[in-house]
PDB file of N, CA and C in Angstrom:
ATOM      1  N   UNK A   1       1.735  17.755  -5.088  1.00  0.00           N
ATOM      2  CA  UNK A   1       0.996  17.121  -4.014  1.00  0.00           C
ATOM      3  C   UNK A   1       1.377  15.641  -3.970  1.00  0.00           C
ATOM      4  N   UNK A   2       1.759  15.389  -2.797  1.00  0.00           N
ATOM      5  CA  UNK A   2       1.811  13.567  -2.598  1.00  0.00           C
ATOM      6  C   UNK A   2       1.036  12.966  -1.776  1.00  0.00           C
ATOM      7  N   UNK A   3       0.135  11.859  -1.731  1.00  0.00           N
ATOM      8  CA  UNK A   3      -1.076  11.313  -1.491  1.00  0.00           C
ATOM      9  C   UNK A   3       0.277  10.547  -1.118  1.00  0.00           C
ATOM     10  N   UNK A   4      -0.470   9.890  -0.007  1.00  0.00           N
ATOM     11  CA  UNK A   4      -0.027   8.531   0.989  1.00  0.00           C
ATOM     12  C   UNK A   4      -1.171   7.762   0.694  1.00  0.00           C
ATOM     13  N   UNK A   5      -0.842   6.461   0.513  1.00  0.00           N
ATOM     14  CA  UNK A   5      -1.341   5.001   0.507  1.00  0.00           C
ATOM     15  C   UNK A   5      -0.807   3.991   1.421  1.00  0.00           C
ATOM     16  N   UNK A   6      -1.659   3.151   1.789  1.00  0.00           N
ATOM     17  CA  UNK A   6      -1.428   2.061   2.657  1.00  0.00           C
ATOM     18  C   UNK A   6      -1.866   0.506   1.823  1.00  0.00           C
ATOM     19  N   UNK A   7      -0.867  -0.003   2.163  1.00  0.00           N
ATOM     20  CA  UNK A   7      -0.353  -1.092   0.772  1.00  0.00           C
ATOM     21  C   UNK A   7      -0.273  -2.289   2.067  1.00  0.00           C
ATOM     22  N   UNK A   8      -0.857  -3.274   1.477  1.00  0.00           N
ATOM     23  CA  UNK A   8      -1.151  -4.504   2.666  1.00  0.00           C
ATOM     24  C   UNK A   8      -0.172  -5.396   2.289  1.00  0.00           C
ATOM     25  N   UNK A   9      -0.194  -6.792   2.364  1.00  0.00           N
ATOM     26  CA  UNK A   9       1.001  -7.326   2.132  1.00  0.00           C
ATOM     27  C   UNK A   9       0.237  -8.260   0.613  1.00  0.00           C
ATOM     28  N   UNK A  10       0.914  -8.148  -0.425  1.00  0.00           N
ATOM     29  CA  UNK A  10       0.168  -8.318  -1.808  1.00  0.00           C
ATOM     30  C   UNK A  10      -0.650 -10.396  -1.583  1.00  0.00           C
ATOM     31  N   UNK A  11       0.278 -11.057  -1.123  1.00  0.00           N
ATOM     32  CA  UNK A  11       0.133 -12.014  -1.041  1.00  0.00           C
ATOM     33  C   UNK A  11      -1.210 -12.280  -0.851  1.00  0.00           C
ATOM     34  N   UNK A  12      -1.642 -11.825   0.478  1.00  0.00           N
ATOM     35  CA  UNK A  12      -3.210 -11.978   0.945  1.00  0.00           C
ATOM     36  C   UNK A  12      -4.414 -11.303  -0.152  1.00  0.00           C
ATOM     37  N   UNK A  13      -3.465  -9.966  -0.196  1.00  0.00           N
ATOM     38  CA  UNK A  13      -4.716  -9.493  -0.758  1.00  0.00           C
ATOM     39  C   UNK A  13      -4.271  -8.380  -1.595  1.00  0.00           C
ATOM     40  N   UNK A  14      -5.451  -8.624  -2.904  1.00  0.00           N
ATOM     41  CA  UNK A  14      -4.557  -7.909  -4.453  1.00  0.00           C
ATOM     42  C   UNK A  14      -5.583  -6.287  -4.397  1.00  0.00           C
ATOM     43  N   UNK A  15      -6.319  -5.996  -3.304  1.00  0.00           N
ATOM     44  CA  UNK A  15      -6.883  -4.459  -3.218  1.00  0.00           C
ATOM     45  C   UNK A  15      -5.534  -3.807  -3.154  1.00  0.00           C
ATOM     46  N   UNK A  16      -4.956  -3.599  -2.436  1.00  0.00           N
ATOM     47  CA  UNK A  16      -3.856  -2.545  -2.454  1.00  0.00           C
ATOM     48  C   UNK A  16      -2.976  -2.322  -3.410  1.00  0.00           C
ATOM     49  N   UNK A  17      -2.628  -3.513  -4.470  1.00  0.00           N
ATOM     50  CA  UNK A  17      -2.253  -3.610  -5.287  1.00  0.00           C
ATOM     51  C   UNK A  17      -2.658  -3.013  -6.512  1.00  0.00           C
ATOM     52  N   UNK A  18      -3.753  -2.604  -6.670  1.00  0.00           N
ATOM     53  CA  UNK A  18      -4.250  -2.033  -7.179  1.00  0.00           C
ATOM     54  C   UNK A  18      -4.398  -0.853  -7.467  1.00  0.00           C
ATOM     55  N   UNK A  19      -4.681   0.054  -6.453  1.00  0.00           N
ATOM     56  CA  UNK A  19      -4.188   1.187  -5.991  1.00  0.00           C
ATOM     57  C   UNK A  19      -3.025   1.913  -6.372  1.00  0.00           C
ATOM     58  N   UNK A  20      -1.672   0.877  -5.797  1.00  0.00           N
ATOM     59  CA  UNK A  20       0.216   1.179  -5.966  1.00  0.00           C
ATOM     60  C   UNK A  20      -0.245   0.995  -7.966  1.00  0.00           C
ATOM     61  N   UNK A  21      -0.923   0.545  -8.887  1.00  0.00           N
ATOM     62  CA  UNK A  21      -0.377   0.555 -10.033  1.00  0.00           C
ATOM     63  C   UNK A  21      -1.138   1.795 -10.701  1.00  0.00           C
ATOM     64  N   UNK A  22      -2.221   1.765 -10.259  1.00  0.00           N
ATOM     65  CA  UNK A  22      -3.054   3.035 -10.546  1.00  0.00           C
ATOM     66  C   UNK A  22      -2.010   4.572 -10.538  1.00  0.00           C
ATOM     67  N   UNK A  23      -1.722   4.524  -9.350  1.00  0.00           N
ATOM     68  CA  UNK A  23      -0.390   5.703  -8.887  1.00  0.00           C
ATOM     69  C   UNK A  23       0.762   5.532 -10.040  1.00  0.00           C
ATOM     70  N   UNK A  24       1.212   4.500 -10.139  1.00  0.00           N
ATOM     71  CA  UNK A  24       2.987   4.113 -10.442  1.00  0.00           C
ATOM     72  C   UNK A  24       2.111   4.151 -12.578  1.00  0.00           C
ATOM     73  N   UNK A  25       1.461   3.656 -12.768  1.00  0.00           N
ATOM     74  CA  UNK A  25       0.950   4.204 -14.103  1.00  0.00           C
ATOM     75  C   UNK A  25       0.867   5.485 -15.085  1.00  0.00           C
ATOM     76  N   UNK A  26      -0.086   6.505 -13.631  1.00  0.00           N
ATOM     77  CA  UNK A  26      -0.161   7.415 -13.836  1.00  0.00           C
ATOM     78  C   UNK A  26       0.965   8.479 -13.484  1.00  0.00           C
ATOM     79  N   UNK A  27       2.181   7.934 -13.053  1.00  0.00           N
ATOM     80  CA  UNK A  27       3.529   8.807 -12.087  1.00  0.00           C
ATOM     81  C   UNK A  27       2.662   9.748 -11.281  1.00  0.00           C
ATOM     82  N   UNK A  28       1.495   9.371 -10.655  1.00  0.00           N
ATOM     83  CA  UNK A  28       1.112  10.478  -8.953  1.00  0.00           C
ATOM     84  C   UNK A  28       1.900  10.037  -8.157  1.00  0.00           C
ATOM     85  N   UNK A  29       2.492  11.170  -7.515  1.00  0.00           N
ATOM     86  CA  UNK A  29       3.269  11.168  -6.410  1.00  0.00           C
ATOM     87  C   UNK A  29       2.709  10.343  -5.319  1.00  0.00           C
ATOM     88  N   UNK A  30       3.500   9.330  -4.337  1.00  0.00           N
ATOM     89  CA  UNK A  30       2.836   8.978  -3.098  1.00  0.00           C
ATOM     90  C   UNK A  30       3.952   8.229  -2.355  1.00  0.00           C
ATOM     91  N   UNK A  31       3.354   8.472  -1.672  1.00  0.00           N
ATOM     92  CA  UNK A  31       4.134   7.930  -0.075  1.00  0.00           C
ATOM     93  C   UNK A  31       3.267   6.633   0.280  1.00  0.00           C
ATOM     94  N   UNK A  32       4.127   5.219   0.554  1.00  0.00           N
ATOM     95  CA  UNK A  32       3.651   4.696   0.598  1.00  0.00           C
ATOM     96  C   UNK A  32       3.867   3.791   1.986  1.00  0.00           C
ATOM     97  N   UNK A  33       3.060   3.135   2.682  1.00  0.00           N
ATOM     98  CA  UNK A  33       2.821   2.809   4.265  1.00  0.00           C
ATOM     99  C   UNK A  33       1.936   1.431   3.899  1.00  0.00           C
ATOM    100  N   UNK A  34       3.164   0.526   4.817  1.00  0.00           N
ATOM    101  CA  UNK A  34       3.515  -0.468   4.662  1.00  0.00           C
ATOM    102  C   UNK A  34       2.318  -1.476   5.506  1.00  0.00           C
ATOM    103  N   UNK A  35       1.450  -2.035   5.486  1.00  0.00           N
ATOM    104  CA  UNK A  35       0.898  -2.632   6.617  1.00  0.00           C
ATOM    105  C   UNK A  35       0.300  -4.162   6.379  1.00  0.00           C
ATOM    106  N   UNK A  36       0.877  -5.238   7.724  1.00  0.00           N
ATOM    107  CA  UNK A  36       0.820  -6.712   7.397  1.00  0.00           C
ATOM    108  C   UNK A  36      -0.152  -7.034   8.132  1.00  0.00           C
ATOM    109  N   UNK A  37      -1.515  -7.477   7.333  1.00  0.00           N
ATOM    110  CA  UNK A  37      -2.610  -7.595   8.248  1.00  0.00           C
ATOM    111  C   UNK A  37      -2.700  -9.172   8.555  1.00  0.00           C
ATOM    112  N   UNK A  38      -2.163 -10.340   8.072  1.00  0.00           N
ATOM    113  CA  UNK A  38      -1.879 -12.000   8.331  1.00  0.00           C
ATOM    114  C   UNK A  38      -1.352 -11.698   9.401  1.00  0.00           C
ATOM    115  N   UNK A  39      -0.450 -10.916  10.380  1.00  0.00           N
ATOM    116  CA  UNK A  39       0.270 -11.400  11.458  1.00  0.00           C
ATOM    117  C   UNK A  39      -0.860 -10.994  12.808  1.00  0.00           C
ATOM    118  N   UNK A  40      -0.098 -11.739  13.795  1.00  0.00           N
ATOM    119  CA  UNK A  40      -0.910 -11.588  14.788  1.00  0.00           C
ATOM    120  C   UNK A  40      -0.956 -10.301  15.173  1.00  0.00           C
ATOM    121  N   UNK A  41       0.244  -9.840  15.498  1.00  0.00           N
ATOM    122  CA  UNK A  41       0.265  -8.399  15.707  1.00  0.00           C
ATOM    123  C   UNK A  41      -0.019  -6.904  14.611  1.00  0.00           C
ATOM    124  N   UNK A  42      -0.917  -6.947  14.144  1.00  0.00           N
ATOM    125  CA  UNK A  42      -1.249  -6.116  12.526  1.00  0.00           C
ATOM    126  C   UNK A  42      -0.573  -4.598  13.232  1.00  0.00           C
ATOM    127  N   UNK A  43       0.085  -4.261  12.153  1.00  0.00           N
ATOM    128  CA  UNK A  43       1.171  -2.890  12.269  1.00  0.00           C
ATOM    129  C   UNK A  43       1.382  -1.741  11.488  1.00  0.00           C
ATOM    130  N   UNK A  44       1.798  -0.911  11.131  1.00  0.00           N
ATOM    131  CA  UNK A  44       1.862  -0.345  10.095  1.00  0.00           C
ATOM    132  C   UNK A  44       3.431   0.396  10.400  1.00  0.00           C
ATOM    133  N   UNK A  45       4.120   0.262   9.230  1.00  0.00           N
ATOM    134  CA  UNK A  45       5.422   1.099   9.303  1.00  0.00           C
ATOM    135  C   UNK A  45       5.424   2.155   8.173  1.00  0.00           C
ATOM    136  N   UNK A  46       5.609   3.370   8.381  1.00  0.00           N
ATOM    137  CA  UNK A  46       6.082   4.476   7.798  1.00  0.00           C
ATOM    138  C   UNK A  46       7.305   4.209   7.180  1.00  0.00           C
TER     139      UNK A  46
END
């Protein structure tokens, strides 16, 4: 099974970061989705 996560941009903010080490610690599979919430235009890339 691979769980997808959405990972913000670390700079702003260390929640998502958190998350990606929790996963990458434990080797759970995941897909991870990229999203920059500082810009004007907030996005998310696959």
């Amino acid at each position: 099974m691979t769980y997808e996560i959405a990972l913000s941009d670390r700079t702003y903010l260390s929640w998502s970061l958190r998350g990606w080490l929790l996963f990458k610690r434990f080797g759970i599979s995941y897909k991870a989705q990229h999203a920059w919430l500082a810009s004007d235009e907030s996005h998310c890339l696959a």
